[in-house]
PDB file of N, CA and C in Angstrom:
ATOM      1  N   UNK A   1       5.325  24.884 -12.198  1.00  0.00           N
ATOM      2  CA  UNK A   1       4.021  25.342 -11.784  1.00  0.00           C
ATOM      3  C   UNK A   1       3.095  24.167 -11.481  1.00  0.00           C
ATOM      4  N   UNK A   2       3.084  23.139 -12.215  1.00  0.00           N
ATOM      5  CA  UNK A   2       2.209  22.068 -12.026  1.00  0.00           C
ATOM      6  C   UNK A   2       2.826  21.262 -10.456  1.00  0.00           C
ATOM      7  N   UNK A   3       3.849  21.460 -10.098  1.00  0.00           N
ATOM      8  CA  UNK A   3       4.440  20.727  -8.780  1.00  0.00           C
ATOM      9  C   UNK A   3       3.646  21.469  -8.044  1.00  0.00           C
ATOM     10  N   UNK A   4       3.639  22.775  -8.220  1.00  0.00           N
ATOM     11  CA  UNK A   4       3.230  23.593  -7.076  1.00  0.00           C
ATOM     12  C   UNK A   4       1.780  23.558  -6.923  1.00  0.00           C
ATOM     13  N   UNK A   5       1.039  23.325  -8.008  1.00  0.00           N
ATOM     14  CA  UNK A   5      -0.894  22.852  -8.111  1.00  0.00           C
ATOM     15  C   UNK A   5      -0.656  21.361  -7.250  1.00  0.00           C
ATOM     16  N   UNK A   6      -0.143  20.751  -7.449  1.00  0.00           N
ATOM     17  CA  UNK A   6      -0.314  19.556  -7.107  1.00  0.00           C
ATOM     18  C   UNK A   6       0.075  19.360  -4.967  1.00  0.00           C
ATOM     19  N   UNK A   7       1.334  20.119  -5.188  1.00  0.00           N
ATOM     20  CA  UNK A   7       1.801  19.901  -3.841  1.00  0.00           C
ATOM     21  C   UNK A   7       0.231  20.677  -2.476  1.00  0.00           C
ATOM     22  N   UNK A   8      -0.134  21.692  -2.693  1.00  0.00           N
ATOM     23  CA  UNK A   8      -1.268  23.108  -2.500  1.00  0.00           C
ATOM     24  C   UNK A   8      -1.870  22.049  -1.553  1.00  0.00           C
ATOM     25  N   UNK A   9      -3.003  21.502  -2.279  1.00  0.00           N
ATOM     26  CA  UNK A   9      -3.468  20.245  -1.357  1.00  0.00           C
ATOM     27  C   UNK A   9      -3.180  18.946  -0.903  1.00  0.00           C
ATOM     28  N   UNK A  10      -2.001  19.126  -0.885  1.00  0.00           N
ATOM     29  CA  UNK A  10      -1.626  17.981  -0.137  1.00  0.00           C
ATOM     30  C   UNK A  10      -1.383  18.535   1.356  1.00  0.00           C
ATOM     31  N   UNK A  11      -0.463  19.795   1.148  1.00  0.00           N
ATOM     32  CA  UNK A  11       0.151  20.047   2.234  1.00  0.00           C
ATOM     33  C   UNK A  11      -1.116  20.751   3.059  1.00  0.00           C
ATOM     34  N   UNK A  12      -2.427  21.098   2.548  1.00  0.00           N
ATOM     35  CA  UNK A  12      -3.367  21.420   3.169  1.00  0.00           C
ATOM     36  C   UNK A  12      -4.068  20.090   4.028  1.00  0.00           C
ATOM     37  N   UNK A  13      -3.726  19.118   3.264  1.00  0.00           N
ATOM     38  CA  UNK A  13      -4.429  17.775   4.211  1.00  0.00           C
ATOM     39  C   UNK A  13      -3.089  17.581   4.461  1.00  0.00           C
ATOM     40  N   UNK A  14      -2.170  17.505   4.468  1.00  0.00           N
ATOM     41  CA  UNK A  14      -0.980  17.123   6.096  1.00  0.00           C
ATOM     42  C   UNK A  14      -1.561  18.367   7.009  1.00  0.00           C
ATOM     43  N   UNK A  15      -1.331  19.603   6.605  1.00  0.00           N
ATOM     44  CA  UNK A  15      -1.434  20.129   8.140  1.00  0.00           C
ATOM     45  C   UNK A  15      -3.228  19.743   8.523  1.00  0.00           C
ATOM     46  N   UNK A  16      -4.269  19.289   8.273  1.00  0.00           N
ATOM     47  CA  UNK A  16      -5.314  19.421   8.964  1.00  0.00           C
ATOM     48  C   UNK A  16      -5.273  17.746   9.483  1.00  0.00           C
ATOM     49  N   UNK A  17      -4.187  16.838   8.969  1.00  0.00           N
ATOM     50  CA  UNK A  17      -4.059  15.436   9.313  1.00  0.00           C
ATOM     51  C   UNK A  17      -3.162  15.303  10.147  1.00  0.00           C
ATOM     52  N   UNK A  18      -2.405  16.553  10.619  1.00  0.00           N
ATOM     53  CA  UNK A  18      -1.148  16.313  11.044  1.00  0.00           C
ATOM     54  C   UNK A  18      -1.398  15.609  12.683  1.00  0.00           C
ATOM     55  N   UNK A  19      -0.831  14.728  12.793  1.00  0.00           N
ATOM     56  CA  UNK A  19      -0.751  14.136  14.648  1.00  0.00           C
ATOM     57  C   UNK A  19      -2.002  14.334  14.531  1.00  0.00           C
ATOM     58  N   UNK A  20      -2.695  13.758  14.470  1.00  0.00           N
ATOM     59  CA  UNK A  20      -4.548  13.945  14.623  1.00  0.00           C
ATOM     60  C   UNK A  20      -4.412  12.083  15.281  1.00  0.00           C
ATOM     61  N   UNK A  21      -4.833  12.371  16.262  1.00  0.00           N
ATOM     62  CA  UNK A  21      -5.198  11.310  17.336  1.00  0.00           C
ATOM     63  C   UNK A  21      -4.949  11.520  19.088  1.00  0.00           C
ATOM     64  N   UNK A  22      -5.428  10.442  19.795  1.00  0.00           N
ATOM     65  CA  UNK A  22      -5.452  10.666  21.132  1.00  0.00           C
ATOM     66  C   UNK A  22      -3.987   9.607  21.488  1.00  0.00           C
ATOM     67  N   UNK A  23      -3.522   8.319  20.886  1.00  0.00           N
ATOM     68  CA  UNK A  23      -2.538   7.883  21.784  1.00  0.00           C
ATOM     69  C   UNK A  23      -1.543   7.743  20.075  1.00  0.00           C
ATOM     70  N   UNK A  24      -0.524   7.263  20.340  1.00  0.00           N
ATOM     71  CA  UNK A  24       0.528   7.041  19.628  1.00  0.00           C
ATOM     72  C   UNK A  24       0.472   6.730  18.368  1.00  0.00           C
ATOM     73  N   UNK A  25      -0.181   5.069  18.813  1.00  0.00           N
ATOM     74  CA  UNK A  25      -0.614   4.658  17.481  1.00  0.00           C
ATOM     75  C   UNK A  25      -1.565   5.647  16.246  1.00  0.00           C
ATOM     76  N   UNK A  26      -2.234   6.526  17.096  1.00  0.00           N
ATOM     77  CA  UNK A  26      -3.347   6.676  16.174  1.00  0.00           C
ATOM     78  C   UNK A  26      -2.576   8.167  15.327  1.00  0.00           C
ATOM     79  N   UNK A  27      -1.808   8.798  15.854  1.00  0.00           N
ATOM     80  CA  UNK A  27      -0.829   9.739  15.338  1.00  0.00           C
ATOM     81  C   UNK A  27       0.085   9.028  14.339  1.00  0.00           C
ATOM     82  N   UNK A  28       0.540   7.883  14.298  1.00  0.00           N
ATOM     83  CA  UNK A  28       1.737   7.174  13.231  1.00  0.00           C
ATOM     84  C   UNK A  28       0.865   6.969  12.677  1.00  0.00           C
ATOM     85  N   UNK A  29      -0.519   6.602  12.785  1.00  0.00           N
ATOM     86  CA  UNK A  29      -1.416   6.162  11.559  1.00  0.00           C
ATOM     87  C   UNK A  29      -2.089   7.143  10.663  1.00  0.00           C
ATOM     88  N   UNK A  30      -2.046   8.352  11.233  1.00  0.00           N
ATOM     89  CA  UNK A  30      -2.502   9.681  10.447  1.00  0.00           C
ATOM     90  C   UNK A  30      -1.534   9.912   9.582  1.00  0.00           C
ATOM     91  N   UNK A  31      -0.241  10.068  10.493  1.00  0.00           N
ATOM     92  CA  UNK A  31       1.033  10.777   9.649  1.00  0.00           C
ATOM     93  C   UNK A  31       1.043   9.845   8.575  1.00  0.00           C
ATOM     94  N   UNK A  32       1.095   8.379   8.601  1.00  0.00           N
ATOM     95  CA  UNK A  32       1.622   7.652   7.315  1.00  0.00           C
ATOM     96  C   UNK A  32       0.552   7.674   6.672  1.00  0.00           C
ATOM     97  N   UNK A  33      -0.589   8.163   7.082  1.00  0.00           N
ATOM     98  CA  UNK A  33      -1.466   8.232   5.192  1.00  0.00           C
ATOM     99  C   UNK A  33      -0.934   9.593   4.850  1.00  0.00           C
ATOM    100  N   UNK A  34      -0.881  10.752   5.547  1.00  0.00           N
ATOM    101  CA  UNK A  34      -0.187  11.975   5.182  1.00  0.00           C
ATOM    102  C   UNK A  34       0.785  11.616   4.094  1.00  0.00           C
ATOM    103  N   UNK A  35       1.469  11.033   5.147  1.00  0.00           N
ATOM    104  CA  UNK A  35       3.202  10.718   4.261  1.00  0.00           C
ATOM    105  C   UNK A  35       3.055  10.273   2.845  1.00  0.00           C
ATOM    106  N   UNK A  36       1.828   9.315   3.022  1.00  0.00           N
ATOM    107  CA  UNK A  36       1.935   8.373   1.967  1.00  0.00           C
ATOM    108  C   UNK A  36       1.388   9.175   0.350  1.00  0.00           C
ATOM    109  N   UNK A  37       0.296  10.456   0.835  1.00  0.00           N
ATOM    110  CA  UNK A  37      -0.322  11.013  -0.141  1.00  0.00           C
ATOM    111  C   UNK A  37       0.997  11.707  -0.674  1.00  0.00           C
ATOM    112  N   UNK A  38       1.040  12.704   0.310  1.00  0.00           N
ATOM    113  CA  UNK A  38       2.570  13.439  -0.252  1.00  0.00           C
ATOM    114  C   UNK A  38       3.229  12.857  -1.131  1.00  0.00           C
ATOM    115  N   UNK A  39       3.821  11.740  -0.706  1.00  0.00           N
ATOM    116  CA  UNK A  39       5.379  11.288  -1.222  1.00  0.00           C
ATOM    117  C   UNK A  39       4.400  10.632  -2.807  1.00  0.00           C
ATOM    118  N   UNK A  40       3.133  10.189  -2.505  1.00  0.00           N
ATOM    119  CA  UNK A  40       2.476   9.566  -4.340  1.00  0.00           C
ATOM    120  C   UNK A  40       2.645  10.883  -4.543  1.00  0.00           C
ATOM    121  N   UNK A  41       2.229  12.091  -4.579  1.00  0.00           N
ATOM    122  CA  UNK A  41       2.106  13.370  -5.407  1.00  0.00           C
ATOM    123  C   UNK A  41       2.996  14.119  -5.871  1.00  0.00           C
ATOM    124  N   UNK A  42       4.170  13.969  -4.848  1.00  0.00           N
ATOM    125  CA  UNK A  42       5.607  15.276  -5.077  1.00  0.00           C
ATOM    126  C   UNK A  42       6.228  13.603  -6.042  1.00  0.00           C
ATOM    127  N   UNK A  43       6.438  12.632  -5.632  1.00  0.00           N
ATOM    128  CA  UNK A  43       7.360  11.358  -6.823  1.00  0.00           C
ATOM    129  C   UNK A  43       6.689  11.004  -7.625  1.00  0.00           C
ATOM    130  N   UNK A  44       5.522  10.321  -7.384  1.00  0.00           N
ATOM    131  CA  UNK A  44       4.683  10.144  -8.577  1.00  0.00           C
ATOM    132  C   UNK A  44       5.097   8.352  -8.691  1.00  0.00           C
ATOM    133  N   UNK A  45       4.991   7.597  -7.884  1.00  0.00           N
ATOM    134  CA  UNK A  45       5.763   6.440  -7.439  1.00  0.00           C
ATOM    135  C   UNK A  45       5.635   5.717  -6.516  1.00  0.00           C
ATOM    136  N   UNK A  46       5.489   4.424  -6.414  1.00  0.00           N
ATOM    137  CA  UNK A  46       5.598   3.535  -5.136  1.00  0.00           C
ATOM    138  C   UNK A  46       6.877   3.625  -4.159  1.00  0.00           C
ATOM    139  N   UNK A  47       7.997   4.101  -4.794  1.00  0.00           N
ATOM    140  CA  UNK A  47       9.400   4.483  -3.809  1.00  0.00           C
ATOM    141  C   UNK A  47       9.069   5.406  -3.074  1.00  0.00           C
ATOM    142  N   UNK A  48       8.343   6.788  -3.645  1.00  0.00           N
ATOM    143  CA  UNK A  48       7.822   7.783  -2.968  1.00  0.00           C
ATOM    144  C   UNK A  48       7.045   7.686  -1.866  1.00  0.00           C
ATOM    145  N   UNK A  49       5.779   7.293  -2.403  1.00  0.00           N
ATOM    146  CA  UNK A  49       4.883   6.699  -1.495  1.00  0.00           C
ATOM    147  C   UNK A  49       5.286   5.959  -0.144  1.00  0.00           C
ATOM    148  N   UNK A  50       6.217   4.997  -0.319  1.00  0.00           N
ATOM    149  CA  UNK A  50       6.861   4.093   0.971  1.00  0.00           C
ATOM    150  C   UNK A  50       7.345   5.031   2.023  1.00  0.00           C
ATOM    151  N   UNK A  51       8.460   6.254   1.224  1.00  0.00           N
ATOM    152  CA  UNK A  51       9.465   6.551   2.225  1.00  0.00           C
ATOM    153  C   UNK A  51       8.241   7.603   2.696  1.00  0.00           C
ATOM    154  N   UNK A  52       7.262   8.531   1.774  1.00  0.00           N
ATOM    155  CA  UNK A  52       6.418   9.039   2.643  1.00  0.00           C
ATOM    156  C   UNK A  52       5.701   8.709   3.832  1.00  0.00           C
ATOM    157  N   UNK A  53       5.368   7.456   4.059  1.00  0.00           N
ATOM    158  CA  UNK A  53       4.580   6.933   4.673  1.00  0.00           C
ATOM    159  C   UNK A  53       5.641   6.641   6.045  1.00  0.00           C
ATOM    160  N   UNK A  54       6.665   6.452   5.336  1.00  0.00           N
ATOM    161  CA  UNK A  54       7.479   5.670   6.801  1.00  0.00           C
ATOM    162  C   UNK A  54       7.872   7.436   7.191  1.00  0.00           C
ATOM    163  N   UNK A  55       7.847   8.473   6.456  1.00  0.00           N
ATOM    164  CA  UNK A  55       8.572   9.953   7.437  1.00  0.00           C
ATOM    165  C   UNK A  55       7.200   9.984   8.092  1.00  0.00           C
ATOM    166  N   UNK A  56       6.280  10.224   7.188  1.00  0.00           N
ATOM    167  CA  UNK A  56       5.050  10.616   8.260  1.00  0.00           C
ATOM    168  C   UNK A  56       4.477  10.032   9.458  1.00  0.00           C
ATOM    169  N   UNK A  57       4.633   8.729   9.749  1.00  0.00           N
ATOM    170  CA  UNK A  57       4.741   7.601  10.489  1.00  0.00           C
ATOM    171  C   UNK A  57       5.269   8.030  11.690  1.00  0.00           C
ATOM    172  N   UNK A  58       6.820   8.360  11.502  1.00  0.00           N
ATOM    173  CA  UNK A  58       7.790   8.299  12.264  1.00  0.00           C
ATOM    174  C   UNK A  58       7.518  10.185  13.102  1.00  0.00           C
ATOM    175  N   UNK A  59       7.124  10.810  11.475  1.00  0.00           N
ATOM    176  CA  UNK A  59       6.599  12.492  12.322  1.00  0.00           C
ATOM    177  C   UNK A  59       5.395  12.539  13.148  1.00  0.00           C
ATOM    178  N   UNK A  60       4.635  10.946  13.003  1.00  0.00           N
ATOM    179  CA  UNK A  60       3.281  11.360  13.872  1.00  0.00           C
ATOM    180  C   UNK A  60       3.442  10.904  14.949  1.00  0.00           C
ATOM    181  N   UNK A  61       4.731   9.447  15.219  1.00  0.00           N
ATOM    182  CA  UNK A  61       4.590   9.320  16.358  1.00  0.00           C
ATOM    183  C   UNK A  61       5.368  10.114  17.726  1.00  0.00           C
ATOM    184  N   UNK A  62       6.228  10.608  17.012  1.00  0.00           N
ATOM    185  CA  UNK A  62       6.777  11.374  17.912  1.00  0.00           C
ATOM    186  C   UNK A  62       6.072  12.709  18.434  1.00  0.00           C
ATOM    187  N   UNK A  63       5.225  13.030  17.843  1.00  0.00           N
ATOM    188  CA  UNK A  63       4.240  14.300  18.455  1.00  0.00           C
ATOM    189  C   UNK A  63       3.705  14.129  19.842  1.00  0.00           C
ATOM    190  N   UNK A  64       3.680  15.324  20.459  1.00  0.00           N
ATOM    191  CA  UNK A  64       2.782  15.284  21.643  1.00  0.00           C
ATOM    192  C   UNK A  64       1.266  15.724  21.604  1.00  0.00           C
ATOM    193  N   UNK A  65       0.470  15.252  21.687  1.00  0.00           N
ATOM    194  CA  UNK A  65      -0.913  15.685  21.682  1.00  0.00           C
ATOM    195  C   UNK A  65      -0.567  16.869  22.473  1.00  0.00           C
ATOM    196  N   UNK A  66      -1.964  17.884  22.495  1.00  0.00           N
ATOM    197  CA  UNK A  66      -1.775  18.867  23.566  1.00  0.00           C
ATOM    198  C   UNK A  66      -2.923  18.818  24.600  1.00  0.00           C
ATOM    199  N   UNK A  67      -2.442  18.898  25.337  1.00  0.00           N
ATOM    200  CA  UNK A  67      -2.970  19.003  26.681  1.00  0.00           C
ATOM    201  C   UNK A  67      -3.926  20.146  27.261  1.00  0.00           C
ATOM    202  N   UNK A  68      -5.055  20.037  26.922  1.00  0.00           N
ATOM    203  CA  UNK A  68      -5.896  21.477  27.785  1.00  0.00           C
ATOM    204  C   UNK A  68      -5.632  21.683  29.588  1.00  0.00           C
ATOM    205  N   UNK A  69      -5.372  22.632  29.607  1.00  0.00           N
ATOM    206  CA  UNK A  69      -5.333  23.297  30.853  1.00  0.00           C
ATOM    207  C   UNK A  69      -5.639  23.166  32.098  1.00  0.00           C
TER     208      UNK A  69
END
C-alpha cells in the first residue's frame, strides 16, 4: 500500500511532464527529471534514480510534439 501512496504522484507529474517541450532537447530534459523522480521513489536509490533518468531521457526524446492543424 505504501508503494502505491508513493508511486500516485509521481505518475501524476510524469504524465503532466511527459514530452513537455518544443524541440528534442527540451523533451529528453523533461523526461529525465520525470525518470529521475520515479526511479528515486519506486527504488529509493541512486541506481534507481540513474536508470530513471536515462528511460525517461530516452522516452522524451523520441516523442513527437503534436502538431496543430
Amino acid at each position: 500500500m505504501k508503494t502505491i501512496l508513493k508511486l500516485a504522484p509521481v505518475i501524476g507529474l510524469a504524465g503532466l511532464l511527459a514530452a513537455c517541450g518544443t524541440t528534442t532537447e527540451q523533451r529528453a530534459a523533461t523526461g529525465a527529471i520525470g525518470g529521475a523522480v520515479a526511479g528515486q521513489a519506486i527504488g529509493g536509490n541512486t541506481g534507481a534514480t540513474v536508470a530513471g533518468a536515462a528511460i525517461g531521457a530516452i522516452g522524451g526524446a523520441v516523442t513527437t510534439p503534436k502538431k496543430p492543424n
